[in-house]
N, C-alpha and C. Protein backbone atom coordinates (compact mmCIF):
# COMPACT_ATOMS: atom_id res chain seq x y z
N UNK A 1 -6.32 14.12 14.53
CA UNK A 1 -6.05 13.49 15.82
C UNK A 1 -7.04 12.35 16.11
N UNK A 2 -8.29 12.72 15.61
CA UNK A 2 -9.33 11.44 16.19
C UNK A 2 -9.16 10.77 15.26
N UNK A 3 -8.15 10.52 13.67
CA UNK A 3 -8.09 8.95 12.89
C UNK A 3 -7.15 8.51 13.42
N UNK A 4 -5.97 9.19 14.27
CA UNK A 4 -4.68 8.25 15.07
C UNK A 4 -5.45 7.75 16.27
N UNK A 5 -6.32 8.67 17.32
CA UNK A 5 -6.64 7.80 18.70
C UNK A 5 -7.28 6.67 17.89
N UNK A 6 -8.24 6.63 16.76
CA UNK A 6 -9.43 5.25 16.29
C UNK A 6 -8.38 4.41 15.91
N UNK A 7 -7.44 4.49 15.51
CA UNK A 7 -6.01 3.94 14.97
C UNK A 7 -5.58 2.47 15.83
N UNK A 8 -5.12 3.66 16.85
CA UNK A 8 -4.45 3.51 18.14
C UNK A 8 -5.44 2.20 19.26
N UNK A 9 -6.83 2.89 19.28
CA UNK A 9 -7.57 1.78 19.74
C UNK A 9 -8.04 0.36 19.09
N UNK A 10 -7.75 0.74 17.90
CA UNK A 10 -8.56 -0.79 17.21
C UNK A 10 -6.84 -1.81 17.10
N UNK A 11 -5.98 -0.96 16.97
CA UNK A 11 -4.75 -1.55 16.97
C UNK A 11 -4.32 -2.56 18.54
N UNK A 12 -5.06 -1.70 19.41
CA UNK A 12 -4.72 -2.07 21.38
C UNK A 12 -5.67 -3.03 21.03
N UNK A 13 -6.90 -2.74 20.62
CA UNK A 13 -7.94 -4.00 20.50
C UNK A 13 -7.62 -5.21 20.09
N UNK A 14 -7.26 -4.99 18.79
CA UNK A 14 -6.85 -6.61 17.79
C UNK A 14 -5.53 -6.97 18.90
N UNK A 15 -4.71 -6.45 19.49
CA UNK A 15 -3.76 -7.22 20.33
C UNK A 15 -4.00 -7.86 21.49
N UNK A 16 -5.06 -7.26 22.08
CA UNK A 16 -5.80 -7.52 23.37
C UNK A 16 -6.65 -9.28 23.04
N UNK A 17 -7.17 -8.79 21.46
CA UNK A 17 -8.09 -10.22 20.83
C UNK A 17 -7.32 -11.30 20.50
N UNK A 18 -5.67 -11.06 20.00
CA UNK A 18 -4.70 -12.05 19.97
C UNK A 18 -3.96 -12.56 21.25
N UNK A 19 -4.39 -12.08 21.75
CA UNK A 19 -3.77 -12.59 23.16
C UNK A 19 -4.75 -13.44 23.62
N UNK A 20 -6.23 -13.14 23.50
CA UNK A 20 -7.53 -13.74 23.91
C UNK A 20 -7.15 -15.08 23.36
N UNK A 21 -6.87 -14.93 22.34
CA UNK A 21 -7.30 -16.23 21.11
C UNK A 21 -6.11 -17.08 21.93
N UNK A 22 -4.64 -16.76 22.03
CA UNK A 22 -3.56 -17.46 22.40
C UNK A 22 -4.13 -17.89 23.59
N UNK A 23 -4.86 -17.60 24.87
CA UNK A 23 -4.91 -17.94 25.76
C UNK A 23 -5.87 -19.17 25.46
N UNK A 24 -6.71 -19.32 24.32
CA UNK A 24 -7.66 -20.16 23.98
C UNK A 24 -6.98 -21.21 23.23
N UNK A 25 -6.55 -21.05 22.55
CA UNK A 25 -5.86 -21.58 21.12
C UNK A 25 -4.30 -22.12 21.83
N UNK A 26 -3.74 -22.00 22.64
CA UNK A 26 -2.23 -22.74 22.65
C UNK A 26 -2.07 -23.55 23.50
N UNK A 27 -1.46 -25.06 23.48
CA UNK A 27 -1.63 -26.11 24.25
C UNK A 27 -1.37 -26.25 25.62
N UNK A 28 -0.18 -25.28 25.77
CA UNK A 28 -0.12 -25.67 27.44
C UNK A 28 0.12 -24.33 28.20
N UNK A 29 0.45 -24.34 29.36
CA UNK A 29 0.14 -23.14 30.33
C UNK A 29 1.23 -22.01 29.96
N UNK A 30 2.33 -22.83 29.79
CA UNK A 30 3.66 -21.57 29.60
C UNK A 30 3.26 -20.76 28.13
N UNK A 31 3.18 -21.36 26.93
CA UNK A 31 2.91 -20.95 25.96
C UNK A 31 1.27 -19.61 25.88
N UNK A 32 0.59 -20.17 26.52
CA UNK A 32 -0.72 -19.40 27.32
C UNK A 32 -0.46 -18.20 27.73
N UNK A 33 0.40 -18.28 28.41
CA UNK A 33 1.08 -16.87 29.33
C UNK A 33 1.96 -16.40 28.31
N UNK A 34 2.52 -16.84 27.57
CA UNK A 34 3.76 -15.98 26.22
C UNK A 34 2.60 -15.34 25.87
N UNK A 35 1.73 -15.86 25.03
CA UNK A 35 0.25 -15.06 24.27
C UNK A 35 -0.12 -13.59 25.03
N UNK A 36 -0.88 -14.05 25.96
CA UNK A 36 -1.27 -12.81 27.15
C UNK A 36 -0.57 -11.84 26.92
N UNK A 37 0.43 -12.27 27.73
CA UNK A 37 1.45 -11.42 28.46
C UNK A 37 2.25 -10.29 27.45
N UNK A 38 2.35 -10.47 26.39
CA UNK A 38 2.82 -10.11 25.55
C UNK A 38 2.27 -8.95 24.55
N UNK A 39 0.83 -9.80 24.18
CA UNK A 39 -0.34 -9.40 23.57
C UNK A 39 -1.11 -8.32 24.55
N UNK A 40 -1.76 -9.05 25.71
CA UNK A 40 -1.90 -8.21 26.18
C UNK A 40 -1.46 -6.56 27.11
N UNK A 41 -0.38 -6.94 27.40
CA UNK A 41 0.33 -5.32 27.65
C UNK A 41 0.52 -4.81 26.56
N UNK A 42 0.76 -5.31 25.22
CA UNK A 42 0.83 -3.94 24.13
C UNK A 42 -0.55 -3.33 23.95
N UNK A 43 -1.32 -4.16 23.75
CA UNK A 43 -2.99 -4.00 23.37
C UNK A 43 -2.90 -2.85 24.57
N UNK A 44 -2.98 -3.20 25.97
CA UNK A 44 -3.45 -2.33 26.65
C UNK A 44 -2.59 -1.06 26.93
N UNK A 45 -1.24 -1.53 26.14
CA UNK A 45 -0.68 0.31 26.24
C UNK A 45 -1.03 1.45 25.22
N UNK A 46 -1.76 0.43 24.00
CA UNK A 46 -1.90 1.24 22.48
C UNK A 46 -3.72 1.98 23.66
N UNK A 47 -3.98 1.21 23.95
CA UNK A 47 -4.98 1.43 24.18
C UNK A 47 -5.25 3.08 25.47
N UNK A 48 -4.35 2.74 26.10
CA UNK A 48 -4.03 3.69 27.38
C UNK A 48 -3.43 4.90 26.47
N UNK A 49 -2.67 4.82 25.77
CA UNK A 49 -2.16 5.92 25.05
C UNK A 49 -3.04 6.27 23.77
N UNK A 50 -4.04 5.90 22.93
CA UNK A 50 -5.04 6.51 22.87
C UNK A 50 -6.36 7.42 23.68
N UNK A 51 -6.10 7.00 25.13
CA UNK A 51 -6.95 7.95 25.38
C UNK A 51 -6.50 9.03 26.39
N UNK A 52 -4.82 8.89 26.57
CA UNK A 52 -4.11 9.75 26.68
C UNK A 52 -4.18 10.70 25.50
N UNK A 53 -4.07 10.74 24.19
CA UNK A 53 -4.16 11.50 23.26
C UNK A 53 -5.44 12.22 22.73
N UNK A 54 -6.39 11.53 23.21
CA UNK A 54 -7.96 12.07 23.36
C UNK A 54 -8.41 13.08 23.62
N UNK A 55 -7.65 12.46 25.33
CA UNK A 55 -8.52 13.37 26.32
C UNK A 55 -7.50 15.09 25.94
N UNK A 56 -6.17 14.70 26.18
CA UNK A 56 -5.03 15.58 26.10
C UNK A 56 -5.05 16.49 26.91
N UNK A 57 -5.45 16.32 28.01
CA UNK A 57 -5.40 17.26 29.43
C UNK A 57 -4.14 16.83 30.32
N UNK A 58 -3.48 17.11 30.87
CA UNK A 58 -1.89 16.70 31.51
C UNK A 58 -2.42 15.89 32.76
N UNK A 59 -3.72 15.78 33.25
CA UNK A 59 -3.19 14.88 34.38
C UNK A 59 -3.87 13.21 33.73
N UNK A 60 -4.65 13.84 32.54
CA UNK A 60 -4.66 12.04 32.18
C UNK A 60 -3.43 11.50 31.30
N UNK A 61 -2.56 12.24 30.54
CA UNK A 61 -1.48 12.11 30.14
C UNK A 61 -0.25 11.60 31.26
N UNK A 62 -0.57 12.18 32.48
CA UNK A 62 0.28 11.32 33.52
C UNK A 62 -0.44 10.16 34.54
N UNK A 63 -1.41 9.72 34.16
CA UNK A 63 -2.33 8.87 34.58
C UNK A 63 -1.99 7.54 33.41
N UNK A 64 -1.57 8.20 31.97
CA UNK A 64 -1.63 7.65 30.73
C UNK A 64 -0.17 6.87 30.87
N UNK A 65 0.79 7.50 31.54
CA UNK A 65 2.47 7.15 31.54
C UNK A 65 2.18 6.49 32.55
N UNK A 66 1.73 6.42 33.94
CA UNK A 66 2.01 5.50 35.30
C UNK A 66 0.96 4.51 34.52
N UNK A 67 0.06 4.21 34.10
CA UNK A 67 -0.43 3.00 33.39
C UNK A 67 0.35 1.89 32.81
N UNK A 68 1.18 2.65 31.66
CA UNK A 68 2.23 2.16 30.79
C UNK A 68 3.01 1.73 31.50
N UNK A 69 3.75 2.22 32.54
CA UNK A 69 4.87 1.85 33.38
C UNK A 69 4.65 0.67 34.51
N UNK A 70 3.17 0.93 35.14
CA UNK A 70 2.97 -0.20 35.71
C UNK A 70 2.54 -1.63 34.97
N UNK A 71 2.02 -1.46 33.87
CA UNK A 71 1.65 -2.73 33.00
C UNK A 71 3.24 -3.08 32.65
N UNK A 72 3.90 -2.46 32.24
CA UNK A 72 5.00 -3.05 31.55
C UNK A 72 5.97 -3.59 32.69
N UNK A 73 6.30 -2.76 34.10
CA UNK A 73 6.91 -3.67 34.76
C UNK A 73 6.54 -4.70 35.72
N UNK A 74 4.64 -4.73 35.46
CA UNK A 74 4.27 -6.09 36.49
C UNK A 74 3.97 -6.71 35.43
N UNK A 75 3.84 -6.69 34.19
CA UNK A 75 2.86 -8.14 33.61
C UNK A 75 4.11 -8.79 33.18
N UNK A 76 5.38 -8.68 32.85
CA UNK A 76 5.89 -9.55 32.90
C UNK A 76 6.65 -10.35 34.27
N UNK A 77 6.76 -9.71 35.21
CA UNK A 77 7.19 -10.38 36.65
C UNK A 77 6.06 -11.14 36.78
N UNK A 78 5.05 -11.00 36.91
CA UNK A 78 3.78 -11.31 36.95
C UNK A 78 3.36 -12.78 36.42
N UNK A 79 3.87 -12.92 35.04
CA UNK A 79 3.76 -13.92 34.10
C UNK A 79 5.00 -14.72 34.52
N UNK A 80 6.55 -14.14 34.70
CA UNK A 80 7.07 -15.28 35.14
C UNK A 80 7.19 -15.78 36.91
N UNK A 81 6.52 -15.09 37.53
CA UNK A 81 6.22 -15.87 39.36
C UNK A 81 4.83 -17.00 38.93
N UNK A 82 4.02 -16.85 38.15
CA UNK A 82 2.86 -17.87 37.84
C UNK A 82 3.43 -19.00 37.01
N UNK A 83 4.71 -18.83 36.19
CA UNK A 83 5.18 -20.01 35.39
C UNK A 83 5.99 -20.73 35.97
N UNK A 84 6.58 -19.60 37.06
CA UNK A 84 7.84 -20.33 38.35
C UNK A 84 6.69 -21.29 39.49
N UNK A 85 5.97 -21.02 39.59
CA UNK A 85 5.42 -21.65 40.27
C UNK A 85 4.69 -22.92 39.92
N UNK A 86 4.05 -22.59 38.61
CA UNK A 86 3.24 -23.98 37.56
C UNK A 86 4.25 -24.81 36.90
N UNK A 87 5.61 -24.20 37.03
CA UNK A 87 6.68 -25.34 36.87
C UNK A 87 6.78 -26.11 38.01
N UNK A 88 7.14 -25.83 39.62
CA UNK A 88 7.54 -26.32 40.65
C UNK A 88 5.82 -27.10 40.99
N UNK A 89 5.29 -27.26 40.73
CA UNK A 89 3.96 -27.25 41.31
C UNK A 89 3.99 -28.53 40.21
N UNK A 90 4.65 -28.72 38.90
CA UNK A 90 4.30 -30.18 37.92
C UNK A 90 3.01 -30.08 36.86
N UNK A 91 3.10 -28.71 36.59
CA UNK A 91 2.29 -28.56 35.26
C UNK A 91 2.53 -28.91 34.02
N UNK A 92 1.99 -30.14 33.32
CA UNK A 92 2.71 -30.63 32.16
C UNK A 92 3.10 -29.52 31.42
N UNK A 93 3.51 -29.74 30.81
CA UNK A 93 4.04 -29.03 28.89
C UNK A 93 3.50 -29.65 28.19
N UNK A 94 3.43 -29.03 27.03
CA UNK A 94 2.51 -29.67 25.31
C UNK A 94 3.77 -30.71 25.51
N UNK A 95 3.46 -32.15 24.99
CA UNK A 95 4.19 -32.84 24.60
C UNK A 95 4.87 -32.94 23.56
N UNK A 96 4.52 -31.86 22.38
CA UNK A 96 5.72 -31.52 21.52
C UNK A 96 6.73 -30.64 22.23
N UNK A 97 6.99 -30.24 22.98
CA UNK A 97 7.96 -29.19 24.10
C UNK A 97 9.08 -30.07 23.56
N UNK A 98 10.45 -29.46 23.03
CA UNK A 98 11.45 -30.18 22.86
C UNK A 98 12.20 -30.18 23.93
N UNK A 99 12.73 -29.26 24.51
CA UNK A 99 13.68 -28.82 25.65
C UNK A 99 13.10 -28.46 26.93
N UNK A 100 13.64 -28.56 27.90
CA UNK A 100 13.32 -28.21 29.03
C UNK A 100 14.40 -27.23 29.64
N UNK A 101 15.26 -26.07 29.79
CA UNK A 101 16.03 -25.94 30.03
C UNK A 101 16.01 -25.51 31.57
N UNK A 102 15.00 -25.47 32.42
CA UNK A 102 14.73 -25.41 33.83
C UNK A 102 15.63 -27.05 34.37
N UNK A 103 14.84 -27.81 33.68
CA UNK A 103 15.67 -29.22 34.50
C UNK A 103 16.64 -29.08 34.56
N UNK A 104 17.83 -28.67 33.49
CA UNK A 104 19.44 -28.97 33.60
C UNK A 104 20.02 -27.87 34.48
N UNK A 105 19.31 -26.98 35.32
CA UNK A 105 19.80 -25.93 35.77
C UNK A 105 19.20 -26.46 37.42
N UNK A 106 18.52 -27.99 37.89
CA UNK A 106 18.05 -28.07 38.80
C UNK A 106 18.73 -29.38 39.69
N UNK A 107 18.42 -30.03 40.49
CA UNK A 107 19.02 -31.40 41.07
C UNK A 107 18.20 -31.93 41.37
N UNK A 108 17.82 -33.18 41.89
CA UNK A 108 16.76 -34.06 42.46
C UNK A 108 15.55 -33.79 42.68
N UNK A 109 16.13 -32.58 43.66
CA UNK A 109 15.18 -32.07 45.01
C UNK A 109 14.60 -30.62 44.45
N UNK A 110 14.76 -30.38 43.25
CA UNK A 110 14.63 -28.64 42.82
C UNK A 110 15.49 -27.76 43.08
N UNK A 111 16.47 -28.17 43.77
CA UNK A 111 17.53 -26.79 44.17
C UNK A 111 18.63 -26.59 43.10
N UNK A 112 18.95 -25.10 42.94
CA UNK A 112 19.44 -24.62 41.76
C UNK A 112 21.21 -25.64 41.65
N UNK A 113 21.83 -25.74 40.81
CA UNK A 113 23.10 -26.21 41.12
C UNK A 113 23.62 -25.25 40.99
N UNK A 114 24.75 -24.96 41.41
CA UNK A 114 25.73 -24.32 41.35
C UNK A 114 26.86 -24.24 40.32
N UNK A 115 26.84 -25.28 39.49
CA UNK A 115 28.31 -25.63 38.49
C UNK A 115 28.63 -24.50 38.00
N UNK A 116 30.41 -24.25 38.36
CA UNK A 116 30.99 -23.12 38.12
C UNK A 116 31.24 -22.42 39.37
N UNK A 117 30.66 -22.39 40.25
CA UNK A 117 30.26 -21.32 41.19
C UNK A 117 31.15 -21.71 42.73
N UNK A 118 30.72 -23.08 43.04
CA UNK A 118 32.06 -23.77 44.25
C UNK A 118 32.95 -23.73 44.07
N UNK A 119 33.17 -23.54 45.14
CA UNK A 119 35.41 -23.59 45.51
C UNK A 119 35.61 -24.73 45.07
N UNK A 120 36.54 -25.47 44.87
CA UNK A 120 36.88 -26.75 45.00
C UNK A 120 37.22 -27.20 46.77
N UNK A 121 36.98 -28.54 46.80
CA UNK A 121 37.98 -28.95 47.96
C UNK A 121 39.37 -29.11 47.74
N UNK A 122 39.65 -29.79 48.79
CA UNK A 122 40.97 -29.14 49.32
C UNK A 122 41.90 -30.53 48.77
N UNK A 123 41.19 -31.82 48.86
CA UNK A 123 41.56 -32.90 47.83
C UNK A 123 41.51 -32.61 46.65
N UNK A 124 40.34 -32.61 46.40
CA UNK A 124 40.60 -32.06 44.56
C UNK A 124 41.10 -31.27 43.95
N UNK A 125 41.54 -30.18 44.56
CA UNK A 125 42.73 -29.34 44.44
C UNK A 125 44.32 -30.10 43.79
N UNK A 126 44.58 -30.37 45.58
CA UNK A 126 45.40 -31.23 45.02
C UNK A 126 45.60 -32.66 43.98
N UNK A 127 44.87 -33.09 43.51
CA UNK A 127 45.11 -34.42 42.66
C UNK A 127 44.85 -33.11 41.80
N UNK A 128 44.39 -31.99 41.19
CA UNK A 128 44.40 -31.39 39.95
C UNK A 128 45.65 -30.47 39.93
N UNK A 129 46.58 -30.61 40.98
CA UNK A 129 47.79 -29.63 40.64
C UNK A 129 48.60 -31.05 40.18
N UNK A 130 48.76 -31.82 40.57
CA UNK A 130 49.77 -32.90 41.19
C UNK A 130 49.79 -34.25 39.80
């Protein structure tokens, strides 16, 4: 049991350190947050569930699961309200960024379009039956 928890932690570690490095190492903010966000909630669940398996007493084993559960459903909401916002806010992108697919889904002013989604009017109706 103690070569899977040493396992388990150096494994949460090196993911926790690749996430470090991405947050250091990648050019712009969105790509920054892929690294983390990613890296870091696995790192820190290998990590939480090694010492869930450690300790092996039932209330750190359920201390060990509400950990897991809260990392996994805030760090990614988490990561995308900070990218929704460092988009609207005019945070460049690496200038190799090929696509943008936020713009074609936006109008002038930032507001979402709708295409697909409106009724037609009541003219354009008719010249499209007629």
């Amino acid at each position: 049991m103690n070569t899977l928890v040493a396992f388990l932690m150096l494994l949460g570690a090196g993911f926790v350190f690749i996430g470090a490095l991405g947050a250091i190492r990648m050019p712009d903010l969105m790509l920054r947050m892929h690294a983390t966000t990613k890296a870091g909630a696995l790192g820190g669940g290998l990590i939480a569930i090694a010492a869930g398996l450690h300790f092996g007493e039932a209330a750190v084993v359920v201390r060990t699961i509400a950990i897991l559960f809260f990392v996994v459903l805030t760090a990614p909401v988490a990561a995308h309200a900070i990218a929704r916002a460092a988009y609207f806010t005019g945070v460049k992108f690496w200038d190799r960024t090929l696509k943008d697919e936020m713009r074609e889904k936006l109008d002038t002013k930032g507001n979402y379009l709708r295409s697909g989604l409106e009724q037609p009017d009541d003219d354009a109706g008719d010249d499209q039956r007629g």
